[in-house]
Structure formats: C-alpha cells, structure tokens
Protein backbone atom coordinates (compact mmCIF):
# COMPACT_ATOMS: atom_id res chain seq x y z
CA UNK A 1 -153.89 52.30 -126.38
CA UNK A 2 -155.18 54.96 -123.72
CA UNK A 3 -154.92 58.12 -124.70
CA UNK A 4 -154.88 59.14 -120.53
CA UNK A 5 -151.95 60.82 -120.00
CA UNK A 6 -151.25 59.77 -116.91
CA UNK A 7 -152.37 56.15 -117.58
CA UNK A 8 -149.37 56.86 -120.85
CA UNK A 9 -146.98 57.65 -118.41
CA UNK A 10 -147.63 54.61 -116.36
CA UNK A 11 -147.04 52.34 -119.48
CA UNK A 12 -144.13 54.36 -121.03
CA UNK A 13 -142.89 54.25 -117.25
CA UNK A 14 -143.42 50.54 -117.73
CA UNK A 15 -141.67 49.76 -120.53
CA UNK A 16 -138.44 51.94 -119.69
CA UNK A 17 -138.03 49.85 -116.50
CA UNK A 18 -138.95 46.64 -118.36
CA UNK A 19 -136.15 47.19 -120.97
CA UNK A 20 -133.61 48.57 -118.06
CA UNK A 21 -134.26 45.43 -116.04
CA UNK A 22 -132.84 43.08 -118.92
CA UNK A 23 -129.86 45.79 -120.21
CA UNK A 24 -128.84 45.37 -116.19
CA UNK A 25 -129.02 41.63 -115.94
CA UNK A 26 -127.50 40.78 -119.75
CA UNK A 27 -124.41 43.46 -118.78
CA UNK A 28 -123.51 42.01 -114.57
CA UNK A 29 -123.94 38.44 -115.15
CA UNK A 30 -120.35 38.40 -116.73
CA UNK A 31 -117.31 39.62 -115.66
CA UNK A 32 -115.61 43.34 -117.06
CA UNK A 33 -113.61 41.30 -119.44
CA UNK A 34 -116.58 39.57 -120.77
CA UNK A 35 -118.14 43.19 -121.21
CA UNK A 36 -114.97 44.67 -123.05
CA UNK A 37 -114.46 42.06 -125.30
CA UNK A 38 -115.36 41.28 -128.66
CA UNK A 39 -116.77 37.84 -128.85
CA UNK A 40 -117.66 38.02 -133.08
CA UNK A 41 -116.85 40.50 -135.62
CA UNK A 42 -120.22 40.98 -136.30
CA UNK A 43 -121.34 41.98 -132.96
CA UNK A 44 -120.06 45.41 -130.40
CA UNK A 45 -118.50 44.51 -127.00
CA UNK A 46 -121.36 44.48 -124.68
CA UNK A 47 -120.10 47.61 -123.32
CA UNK A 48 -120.60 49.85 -126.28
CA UNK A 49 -124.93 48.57 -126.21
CA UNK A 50 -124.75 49.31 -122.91
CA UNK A 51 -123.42 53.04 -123.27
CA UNK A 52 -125.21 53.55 -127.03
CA UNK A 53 -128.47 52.45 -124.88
CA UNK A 54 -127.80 56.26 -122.97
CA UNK A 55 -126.97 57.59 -125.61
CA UNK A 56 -129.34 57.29 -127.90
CA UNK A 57 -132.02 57.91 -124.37
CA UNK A 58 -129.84 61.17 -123.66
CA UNK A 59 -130.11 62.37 -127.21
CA UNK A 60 -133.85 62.07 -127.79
CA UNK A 61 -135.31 61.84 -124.38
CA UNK A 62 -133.14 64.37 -122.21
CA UNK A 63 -132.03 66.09 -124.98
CA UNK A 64 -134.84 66.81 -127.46
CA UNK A 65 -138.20 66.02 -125.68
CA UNK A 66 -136.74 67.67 -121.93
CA UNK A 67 -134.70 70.96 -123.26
CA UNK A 68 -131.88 70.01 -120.85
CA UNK A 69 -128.12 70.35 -121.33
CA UNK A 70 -126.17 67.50 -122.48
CA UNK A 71 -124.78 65.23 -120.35
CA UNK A 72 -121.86 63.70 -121.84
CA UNK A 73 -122.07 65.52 -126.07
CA UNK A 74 -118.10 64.04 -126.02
CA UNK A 75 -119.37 60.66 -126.80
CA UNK A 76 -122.11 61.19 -129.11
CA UNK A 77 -119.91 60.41 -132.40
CA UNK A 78 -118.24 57.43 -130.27
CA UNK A 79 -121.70 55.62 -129.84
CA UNK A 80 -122.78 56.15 -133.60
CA UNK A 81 -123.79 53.35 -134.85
CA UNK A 82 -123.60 54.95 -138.53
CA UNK A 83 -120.30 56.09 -138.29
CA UNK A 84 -118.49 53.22 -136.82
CA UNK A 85 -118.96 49.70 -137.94
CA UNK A 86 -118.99 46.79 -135.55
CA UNK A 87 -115.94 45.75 -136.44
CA UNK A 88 -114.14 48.62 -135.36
CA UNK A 89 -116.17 49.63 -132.12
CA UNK A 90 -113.79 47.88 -130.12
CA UNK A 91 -110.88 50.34 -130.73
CA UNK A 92 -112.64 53.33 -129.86
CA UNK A 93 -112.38 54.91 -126.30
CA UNK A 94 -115.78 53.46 -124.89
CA UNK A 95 -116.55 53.83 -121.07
CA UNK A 96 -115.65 51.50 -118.97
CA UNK A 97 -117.90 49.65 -117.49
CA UNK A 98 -118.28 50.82 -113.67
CA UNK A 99 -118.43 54.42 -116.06
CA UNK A 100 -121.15 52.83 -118.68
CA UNK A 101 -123.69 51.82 -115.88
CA UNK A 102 -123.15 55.12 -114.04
CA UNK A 103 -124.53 57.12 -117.05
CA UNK A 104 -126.99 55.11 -117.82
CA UNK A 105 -128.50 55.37 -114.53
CA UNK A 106 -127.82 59.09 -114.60
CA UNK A 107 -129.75 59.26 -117.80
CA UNK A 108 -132.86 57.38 -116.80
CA UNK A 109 -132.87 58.82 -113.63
CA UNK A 110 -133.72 62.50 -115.25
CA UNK A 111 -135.80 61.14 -117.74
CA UNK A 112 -138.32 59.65 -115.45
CA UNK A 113 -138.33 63.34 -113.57
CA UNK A 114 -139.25 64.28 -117.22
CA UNK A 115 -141.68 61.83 -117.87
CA UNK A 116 -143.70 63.22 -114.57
CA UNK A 117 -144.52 66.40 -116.18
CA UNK A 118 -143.84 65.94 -120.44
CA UNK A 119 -147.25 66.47 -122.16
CA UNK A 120 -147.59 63.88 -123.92
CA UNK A 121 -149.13 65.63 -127.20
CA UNK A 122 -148.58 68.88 -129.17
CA UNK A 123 -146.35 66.75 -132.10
CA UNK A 124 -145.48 63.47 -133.40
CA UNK A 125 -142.34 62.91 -130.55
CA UNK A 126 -144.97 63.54 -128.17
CA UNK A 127 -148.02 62.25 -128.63
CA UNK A 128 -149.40 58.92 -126.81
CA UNK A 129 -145.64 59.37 -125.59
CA UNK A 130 -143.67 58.45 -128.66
CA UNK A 131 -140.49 59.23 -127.54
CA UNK A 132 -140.83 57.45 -124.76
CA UNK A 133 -142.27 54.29 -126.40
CA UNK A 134 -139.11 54.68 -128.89
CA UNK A 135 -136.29 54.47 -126.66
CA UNK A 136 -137.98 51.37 -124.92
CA UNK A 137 -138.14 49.58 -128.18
CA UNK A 138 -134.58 50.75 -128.85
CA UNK A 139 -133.56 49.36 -125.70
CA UNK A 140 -134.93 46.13 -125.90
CA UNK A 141 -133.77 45.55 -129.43
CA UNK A 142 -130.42 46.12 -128.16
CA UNK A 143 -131.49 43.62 -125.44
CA UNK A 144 -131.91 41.07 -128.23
CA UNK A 145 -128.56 42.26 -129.77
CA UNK A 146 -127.25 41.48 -126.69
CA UNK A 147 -128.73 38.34 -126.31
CA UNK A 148 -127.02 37.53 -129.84
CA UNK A 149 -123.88 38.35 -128.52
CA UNK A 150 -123.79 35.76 -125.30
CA UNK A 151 -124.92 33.25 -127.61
CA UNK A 152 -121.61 33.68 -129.60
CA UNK A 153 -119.99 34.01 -126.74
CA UNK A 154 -117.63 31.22 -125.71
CA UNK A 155 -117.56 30.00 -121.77
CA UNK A 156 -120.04 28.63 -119.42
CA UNK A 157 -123.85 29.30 -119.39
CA UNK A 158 -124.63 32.28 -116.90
CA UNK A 159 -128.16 33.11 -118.08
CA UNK A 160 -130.94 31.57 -116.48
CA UNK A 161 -134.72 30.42 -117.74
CA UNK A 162 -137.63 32.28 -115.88
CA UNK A 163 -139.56 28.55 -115.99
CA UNK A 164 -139.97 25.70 -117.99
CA UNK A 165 -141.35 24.72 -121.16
CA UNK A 166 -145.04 24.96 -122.40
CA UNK A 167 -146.08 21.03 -122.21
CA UNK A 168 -147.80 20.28 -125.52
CA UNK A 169 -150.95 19.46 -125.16
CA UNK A 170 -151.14 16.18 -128.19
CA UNK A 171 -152.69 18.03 -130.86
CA UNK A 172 -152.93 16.77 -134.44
CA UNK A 173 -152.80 19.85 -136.80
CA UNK A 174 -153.17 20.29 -140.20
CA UNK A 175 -149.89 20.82 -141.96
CA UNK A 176 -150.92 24.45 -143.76
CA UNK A 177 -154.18 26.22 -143.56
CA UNK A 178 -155.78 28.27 -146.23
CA UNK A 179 -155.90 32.00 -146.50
CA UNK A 180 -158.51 33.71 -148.61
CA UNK A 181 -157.56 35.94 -151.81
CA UNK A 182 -158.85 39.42 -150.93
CA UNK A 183 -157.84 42.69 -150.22
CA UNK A 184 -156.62 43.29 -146.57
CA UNK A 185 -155.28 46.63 -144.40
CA UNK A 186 -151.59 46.09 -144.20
CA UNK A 187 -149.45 48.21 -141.80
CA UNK A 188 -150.90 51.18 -139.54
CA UNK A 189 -151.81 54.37 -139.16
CA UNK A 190 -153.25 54.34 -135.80
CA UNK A 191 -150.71 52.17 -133.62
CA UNK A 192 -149.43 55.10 -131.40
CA UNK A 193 -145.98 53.54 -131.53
CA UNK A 194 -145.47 51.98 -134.50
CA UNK A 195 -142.03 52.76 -136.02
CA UNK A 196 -141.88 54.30 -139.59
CA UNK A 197 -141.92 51.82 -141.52
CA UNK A 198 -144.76 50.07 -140.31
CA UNK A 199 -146.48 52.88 -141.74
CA UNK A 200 -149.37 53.83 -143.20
CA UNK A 201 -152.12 51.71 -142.74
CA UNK A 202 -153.07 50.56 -146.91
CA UNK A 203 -154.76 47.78 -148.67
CA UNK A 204 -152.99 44.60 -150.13
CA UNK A 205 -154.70 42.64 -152.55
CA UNK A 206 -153.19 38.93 -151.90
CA UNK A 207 -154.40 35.74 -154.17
CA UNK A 208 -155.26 33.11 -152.20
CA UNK A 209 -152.66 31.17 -150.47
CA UNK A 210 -151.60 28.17 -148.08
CA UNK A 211 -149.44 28.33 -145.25
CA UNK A 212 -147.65 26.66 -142.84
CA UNK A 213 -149.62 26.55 -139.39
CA UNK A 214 -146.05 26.14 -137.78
CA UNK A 215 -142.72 27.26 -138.37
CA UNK A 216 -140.59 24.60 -139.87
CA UNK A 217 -139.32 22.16 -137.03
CA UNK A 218 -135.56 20.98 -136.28
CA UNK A 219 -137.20 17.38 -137.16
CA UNK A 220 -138.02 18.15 -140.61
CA UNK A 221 -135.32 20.43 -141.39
CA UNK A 222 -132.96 17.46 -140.34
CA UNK A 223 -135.12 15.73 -143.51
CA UNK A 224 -133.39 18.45 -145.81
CA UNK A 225 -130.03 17.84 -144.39
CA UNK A 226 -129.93 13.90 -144.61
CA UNK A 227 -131.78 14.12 -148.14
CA UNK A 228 -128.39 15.99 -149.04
CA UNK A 229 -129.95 19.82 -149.16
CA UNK A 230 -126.61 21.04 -148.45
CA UNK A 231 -125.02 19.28 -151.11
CA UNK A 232 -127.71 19.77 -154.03
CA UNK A 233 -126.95 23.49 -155.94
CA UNK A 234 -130.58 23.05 -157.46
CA UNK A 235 -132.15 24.11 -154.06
CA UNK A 236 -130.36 27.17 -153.83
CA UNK A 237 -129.96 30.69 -155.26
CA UNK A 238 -126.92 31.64 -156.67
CA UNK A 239 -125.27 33.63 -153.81
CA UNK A 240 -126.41 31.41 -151.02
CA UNK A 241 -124.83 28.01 -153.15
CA UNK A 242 -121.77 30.45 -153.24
CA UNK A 243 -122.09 30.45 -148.82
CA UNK A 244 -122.46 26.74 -149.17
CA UNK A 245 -119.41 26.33 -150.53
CA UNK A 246 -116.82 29.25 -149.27
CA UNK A 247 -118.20 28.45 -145.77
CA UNK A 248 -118.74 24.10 -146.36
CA UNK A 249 -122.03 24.63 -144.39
CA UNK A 250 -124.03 21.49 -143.74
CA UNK A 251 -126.35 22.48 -141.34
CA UNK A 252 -127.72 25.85 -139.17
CA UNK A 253 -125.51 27.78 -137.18
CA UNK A 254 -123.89 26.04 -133.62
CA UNK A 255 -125.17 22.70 -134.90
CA UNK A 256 -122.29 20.02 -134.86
CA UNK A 257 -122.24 16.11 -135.96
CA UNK A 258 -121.92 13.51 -132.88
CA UNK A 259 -121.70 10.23 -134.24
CA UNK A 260 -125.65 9.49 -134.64
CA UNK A 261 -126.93 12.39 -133.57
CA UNK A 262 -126.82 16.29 -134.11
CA UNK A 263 -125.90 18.75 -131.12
CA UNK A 264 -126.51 22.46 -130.59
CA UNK A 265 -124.83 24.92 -128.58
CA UNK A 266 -127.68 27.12 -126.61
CA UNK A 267 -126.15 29.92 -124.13
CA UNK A 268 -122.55 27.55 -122.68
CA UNK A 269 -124.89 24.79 -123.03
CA UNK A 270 -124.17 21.36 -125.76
CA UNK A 271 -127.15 19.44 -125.85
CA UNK A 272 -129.42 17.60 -128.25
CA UNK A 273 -131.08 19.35 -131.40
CA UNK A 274 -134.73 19.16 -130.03
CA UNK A 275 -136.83 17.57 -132.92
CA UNK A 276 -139.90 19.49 -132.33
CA UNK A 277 -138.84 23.38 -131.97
CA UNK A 278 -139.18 25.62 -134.59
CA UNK A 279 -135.25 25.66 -136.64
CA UNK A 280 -132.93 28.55 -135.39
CA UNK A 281 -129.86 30.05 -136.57
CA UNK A 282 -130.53 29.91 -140.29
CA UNK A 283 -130.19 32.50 -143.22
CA UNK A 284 -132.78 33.21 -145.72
CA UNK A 285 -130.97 31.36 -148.48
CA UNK A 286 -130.74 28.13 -145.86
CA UNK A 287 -134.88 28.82 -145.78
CA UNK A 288 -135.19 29.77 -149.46
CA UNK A 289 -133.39 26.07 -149.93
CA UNK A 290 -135.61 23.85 -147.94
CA UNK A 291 -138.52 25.47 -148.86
CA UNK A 292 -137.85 25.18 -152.79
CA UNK A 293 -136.83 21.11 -151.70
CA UNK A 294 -140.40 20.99 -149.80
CA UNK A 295 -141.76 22.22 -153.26
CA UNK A 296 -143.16 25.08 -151.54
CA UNK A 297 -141.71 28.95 -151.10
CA UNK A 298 -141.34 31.53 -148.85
CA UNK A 299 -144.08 33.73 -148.00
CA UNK A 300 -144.56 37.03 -149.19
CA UNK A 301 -144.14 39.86 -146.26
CA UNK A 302 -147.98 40.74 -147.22
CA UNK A 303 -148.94 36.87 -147.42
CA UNK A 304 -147.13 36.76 -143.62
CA UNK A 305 -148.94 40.19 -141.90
CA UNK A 306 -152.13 38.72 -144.45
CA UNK A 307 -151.85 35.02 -142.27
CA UNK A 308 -151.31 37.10 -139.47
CA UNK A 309 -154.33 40.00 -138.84
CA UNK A 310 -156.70 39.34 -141.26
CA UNK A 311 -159.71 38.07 -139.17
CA UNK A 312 -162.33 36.59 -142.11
CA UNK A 313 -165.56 37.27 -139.93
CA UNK A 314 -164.86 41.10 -139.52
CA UNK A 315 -162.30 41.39 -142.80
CA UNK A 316 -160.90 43.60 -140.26
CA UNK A 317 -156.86 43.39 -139.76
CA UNK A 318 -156.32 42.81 -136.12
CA UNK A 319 -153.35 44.15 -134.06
CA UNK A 320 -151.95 40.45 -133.01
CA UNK A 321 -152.85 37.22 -134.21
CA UNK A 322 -155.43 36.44 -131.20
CA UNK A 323 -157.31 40.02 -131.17
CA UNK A 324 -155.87 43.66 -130.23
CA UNK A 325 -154.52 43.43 -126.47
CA UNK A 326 -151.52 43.24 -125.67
CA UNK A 327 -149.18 40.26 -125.62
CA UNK A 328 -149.65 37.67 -121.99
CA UNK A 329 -147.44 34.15 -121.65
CA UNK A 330 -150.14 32.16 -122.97
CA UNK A 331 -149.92 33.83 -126.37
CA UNK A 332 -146.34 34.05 -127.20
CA UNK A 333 -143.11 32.97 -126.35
CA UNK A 334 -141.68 36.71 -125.99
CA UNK A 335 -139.42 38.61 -123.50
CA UNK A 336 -136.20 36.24 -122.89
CA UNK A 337 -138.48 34.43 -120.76
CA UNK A 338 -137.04 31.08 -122.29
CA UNK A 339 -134.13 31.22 -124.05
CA UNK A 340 -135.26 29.11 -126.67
CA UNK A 341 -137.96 28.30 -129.08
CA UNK A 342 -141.00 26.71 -127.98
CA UNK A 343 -142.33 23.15 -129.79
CA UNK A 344 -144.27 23.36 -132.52
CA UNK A 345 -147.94 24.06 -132.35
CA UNK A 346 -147.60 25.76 -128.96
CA UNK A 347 -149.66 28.65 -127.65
CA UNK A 348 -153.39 27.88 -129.02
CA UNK A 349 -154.72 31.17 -127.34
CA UNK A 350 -152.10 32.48 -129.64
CA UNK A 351 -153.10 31.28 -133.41
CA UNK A 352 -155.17 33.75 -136.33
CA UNK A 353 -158.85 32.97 -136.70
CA UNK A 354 -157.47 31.13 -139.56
CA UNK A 355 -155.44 28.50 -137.21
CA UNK A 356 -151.78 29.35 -137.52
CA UNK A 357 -150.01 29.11 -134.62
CA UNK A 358 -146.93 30.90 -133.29
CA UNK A 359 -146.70 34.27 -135.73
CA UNK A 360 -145.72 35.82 -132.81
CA UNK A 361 -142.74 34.93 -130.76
CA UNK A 362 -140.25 32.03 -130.52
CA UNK A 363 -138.43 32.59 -133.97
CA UNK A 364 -138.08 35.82 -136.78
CA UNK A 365 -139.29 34.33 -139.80
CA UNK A 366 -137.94 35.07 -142.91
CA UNK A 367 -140.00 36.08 -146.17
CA UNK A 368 -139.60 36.39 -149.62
CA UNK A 369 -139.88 39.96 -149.69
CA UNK A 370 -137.15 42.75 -150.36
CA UNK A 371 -136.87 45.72 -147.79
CA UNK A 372 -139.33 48.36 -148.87
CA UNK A 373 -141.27 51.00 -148.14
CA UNK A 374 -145.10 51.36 -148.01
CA UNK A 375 -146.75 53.79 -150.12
CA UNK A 376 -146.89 57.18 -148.62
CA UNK A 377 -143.67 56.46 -146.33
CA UNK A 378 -142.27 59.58 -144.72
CA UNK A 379 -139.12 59.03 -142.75
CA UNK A 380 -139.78 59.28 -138.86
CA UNK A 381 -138.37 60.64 -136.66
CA UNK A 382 -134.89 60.35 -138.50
CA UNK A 383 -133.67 59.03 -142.07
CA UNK A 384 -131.31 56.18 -140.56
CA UNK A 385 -134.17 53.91 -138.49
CA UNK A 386 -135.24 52.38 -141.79
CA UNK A 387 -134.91 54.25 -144.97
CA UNK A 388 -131.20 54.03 -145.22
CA UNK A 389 -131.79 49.97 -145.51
CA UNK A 390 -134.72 49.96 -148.31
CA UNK A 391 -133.83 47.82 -151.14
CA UNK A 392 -133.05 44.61 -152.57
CA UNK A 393 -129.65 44.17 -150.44
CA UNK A 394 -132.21 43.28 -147.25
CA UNK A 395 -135.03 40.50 -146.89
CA UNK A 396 -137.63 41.47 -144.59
CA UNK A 397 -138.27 39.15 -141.13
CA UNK A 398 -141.63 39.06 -139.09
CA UNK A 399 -143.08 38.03 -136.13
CA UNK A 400 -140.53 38.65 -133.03
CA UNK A 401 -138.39 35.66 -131.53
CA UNK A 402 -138.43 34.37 -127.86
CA UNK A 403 -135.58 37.39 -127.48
CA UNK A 404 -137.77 40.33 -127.93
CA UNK A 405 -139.51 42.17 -125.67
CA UNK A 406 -143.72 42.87 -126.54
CA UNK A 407 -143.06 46.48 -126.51
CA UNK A 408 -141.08 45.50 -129.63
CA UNK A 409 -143.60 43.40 -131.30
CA UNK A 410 -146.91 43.22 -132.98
CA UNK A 411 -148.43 42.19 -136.31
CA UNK A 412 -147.37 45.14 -138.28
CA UNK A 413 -143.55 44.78 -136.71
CA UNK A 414 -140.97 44.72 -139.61
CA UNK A 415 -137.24 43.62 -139.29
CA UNK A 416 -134.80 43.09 -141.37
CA UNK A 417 -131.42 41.76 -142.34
CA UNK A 418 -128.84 40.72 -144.70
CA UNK A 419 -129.90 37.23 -146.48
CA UNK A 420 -126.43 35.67 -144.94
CA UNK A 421 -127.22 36.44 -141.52
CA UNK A 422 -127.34 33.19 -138.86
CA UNK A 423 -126.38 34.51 -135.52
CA UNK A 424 -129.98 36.31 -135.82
CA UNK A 425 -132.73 33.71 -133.94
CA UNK A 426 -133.89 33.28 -137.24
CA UNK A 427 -136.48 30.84 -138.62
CA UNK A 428 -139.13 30.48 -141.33
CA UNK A 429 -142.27 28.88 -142.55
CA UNK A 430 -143.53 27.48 -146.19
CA UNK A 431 -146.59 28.71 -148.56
CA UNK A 432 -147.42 28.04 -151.99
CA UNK A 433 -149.93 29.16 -153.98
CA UNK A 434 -153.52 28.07 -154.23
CA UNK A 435 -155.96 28.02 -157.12
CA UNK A 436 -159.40 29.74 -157.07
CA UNK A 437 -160.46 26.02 -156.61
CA UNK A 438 -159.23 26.17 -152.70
CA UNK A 439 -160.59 29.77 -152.14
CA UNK A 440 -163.82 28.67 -153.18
C-alpha cells in the first residue's frame, strides 16, 4: 500500500463511501417495519447495524482520532454489542429509522472533514490511516451481517444482482493439488490494515499436504445426503450428531425436499439447488461429516493460508492467491456483486501458483482449527475485536464469501464462529495428508 498521504486518504476516502453505499441500499430497499423487526433470534433488527455502524465511526473516528465532542454519548451503551445480546437488541430504545440514517450521515459527514487534514502517522490508529481502514472493514462486515439477515428474512426478493454469472469456461481439473511440506510466513506484520489477529507475520512448518482445488460443490454434497450422511452417527462428532438429532437436519440450511429434486431459498427467491456451486449454509460439524465420509478432513487454518500464499518459485507468502494487488472481478467473487456463489473452478486469474481455485470469495470455508492467537499477539486497538473469542468454543473460517467487501479480505483474513452456525455463507473444502512419497 502507498504510504502517500494524500494518495491514503483517497483510498480510506474510498472505502468509507464503498461500505456507506451498501449500508444505504441493504437499509431503503425495505420498508420501516422490515428495518424494526427481528427476522431471527440470532440476528439485530436492521436498524440497530445501521445505528451501531455510527456508532462505532463516532467513537473511534470523530471521537478518538478528531478530538471532537460527542455527538450522541446517550447511545453508546445502547449500540454495545458486548453488553446486549442479539436476542435482546430489539427491546432497547434504538433510533428510528428516519433518526438512524440522519446520524449516520451526520457522522460521516465530519469524518470526511477530518480525513482532509488527519496525519495519517505519529501511532498505530494513525498510520497508513488505520482508523480509517478499520471502520470501513467494520462497516462492511456489518454489510455482510446484514446481508445474513435479508436472507432469513421472510417476503419477496428486493435485492438485485449487479450482472450475471461467470460462464465456465469447460475445464477439466484435477480433483486436489499438492502442497509442499516446508516452512512458510503465516500472518503479517506489514499489511497496514490487517486486524489483530492476523498478526505477526511468523513461520509455519506444514507437512506436505493435498487439497481440494475447489470448494465442495452442491452436486457432491447431495452424494453425502443420498448415501444417508445425515443418518450415519459415524460421520459425525459428538455435539454435531447431537444437532442432527435435536434439530432432524437432513440437509444445509433453506434447502427443502420437492418430490425429485432439492430446492433452496436465495434472497425471496425458491429455485433449484445448482449442482455446480460451491455448498452454502452449512456448519462445521455438517463439513467435518462429509469430509470424514469423503475419507478426507478438514484443513488446518495454516494448511488453508499455506494453499493460499505460499508461491513455490519465490517461497515467498503472497498477499492474495494470484500475487499482491488488490482484489478486480476476474479474481474473486467479492462485494455482493452476486448474491450467490459462483460454479466451481471459476476465476482462473484467481487460483495459487499451486492451482487452487476460488480461496478467495464466493464461500467462508471452514477449517479444522480452534480460534487462536499467533505468537507474539498483542490486542489491537481494543481487547473485544478478537481476544475475547480465542479458544476451543470457535473454529476459525477463511477466505471471504461473495458477501464481503475486498477491503475486508485477503490471505491473512481470519473469521470465526461457533461450529453450529448455518445462516453464515459458509462452505468448506477437503485435504488429507500426503507422504514424503508425493512431496518428492
């Protein structure tokens, strides 16, 4: 990234108005009732994003990095999400929404007047712009929140696709590809704004391994279901057989049965499960099942980032699959440009020098591995982004889906969830191990 402040501002600038754009469209293409409502306990009305967006902006933008006053201090305990679970958020006295978009207008529009003039160094908020590059990620994964939420929500499609489809071009891929047993640079240290936990840059020493060069399709996940993987207790791990049967799951989330052939609810929309995307809407015990039925597992979070940067020529670790710049539409499927996943073994200009395809974009992909942090983590710039969630209660997800925004997703990206969660746009692709045979 430039370090030109004035080519920073431009970007963080960027970004800000990138993120606004979709908050304004995913909160006025429904109705104030649609807004106010809770459509899932395990989502906020839209109305309480909308106003936690400020918020947070008002707090560490206006607030902190500008020295101003506050603007509205009153709500700052009503649009914690710490102290108030989703559950209850509906109860409390949010804004309105004619009130909601008001502030958050009136906060952006004094945070760009500080953005003019901000230096953009002198301390870790600061430099390369930060704080700036913070709140835009913070927006946009409230953006994908968001998105979460209209997909639960019940009534009539009123989102709209920026285009169609990638065609796919007729390849035949290999099934997995190899990666080499090494040592690699995992995380960052120099990524001007990486989040916390993505932090620091240190070396991984990964056996060799093979992995899927696609995420795992609707078509062959549809192979687990008729061979009875919901009904087998052998696939699964203890808690997740327990989901099976409290919840009498059979397939992923907003799937139904239609005589001979399986539907899916997308946005208001019924239609056909698609053979060839990548699965959606499943939790990492659905992929811990199929891939122990495949007779493969999980990957690691270091076999994923490995599959992901590791460039064998250089042994350098690269910031995206393809190279260091930035995310364009012929790499990834990123940004709510299609609100769904893209077929399998789309985006060539996409894969690793290795030759797996779609690491970035279309679905999170769940790993094997446990919420933790790196070595030499120090909590940035508060204790509740990540290291209140470090443990064995969350499984770590890489990669971005088609919901989030690029300035919300690279190669060292880390997210994370509860091993139950479906509503997520969740996915996942198979490894297993390789002998020193295949790394030879």
């Amino acid at each position: 990234m430039t370090h030109d402040p004035e080519l920073l501002r431009e970007r963080a600038a960027s970004a800000l108005r990138t993120a606004r754009d979709r908050t304004r469209l995913l909160t006025t293409c429904v109705e104030p009732p649609d807004l106010v409502a809770q459509h899932s306990p395990l989502m906020s009305p839209l109305v309480w994003d909308l106003a936690h967006i400020g918020n947070q902006e008002e707090q560490w933008l206006l607030r902190t990095v500008g020295g101003r006053d506050a603007l509205r201090p009153d709500i700052d305990s009503v649009y914690d999400a710490f102290e108030h679970p989703r559950a209850e958020r509906p109860a409390l006295p949010l804004l309105a929404p004619d009130e909601a978009h008001r502030y958050v207008a009136e906060v952006r529009g004094r945070v760009l007047d500080i953005l003019e003039t901000a230096p953009l160094h002198g301390g870790p908020l600061l430099d390369a712009g930060f704080a700036f590059g913070m709140i835009a990620q913070h927006e946009q994964q409230h953006d994908e929140t968001m998105l979460i939420t209209h997909q639960l929500r019940a009534g009539p499609a009123v989102l709209g696709e920026a285009g169609p489809l990638p065609v796919a071009l007729g390849e035949t891929l290999t099934d997995e590809v190899l990666v080499p047993g090494g040592p690699f640079t995992m995380g960052t240290s120099t990524e001007p704004w990486a989040l916390d936990n993505e932090r620091p840059a240190h070396h991984r020493l990964v056996p060799p391994f093979l992995i899927d060069t696609t995420p795992v399709s609707n078509g062959a996940y549809q192979r687990f279901i008729e061979d009875g993987g919901y009904r087998e207790p052998r696939w699964w791990a203890a808690a997740g057989w327990a989901q099976v049967q409290e919840h009498k799951l059979r397939a992923p989330l907003f799937w139904k049965r239609d005589g001979g052939q399986w539907l899916r609810r997308r946005f208001g929309v019924t239609e056909p499960v698609p053979p060839d995307e990548p699965v959606l809407h499943v939790s990492w015990y659905e992929a811990d099942a199929y891939a122990r039925w495949a007779g493969r597992r999980l990957p690691t979070e270091a076999e994923w980032e490995k599959a992901a940067r590791y460039d064998p020529e250089t042994g350098r670790s690269m910031r995206y699959p393809w190279g260091d710049e930035d995310p364009t539409p012929a790499h990834a499927n990123l940004g709510q440009r299609h609100l769904r996943p893209t077929p399998v073994g789309s985006y060539p200009e996409g894969q690793s020098p290795l030759g797996v395809r779609q690491l970035i974009g279309d679905v999170w992909e769940w790993t094997a591995s446990d919420f933790l942090p790196y070595p030499g983590f120090a909590a940035f710039p508060y204790r509740e982004y990540s290291e209140v969630f470090f443990g064995d209660q969350y499984k770590v997800l890489r990669g971005g889906s088609f919901a989030v925004d690029p300035v919300a997703c690279r190669g060292t990206f880390r997210n994370w969830d509860l091993p139950v969660r479906r509503q997520i746009f969740s996915g996942f692709r198979t490894a297993r191990d390789a002998g020193p045979a295949a790394d030879a």
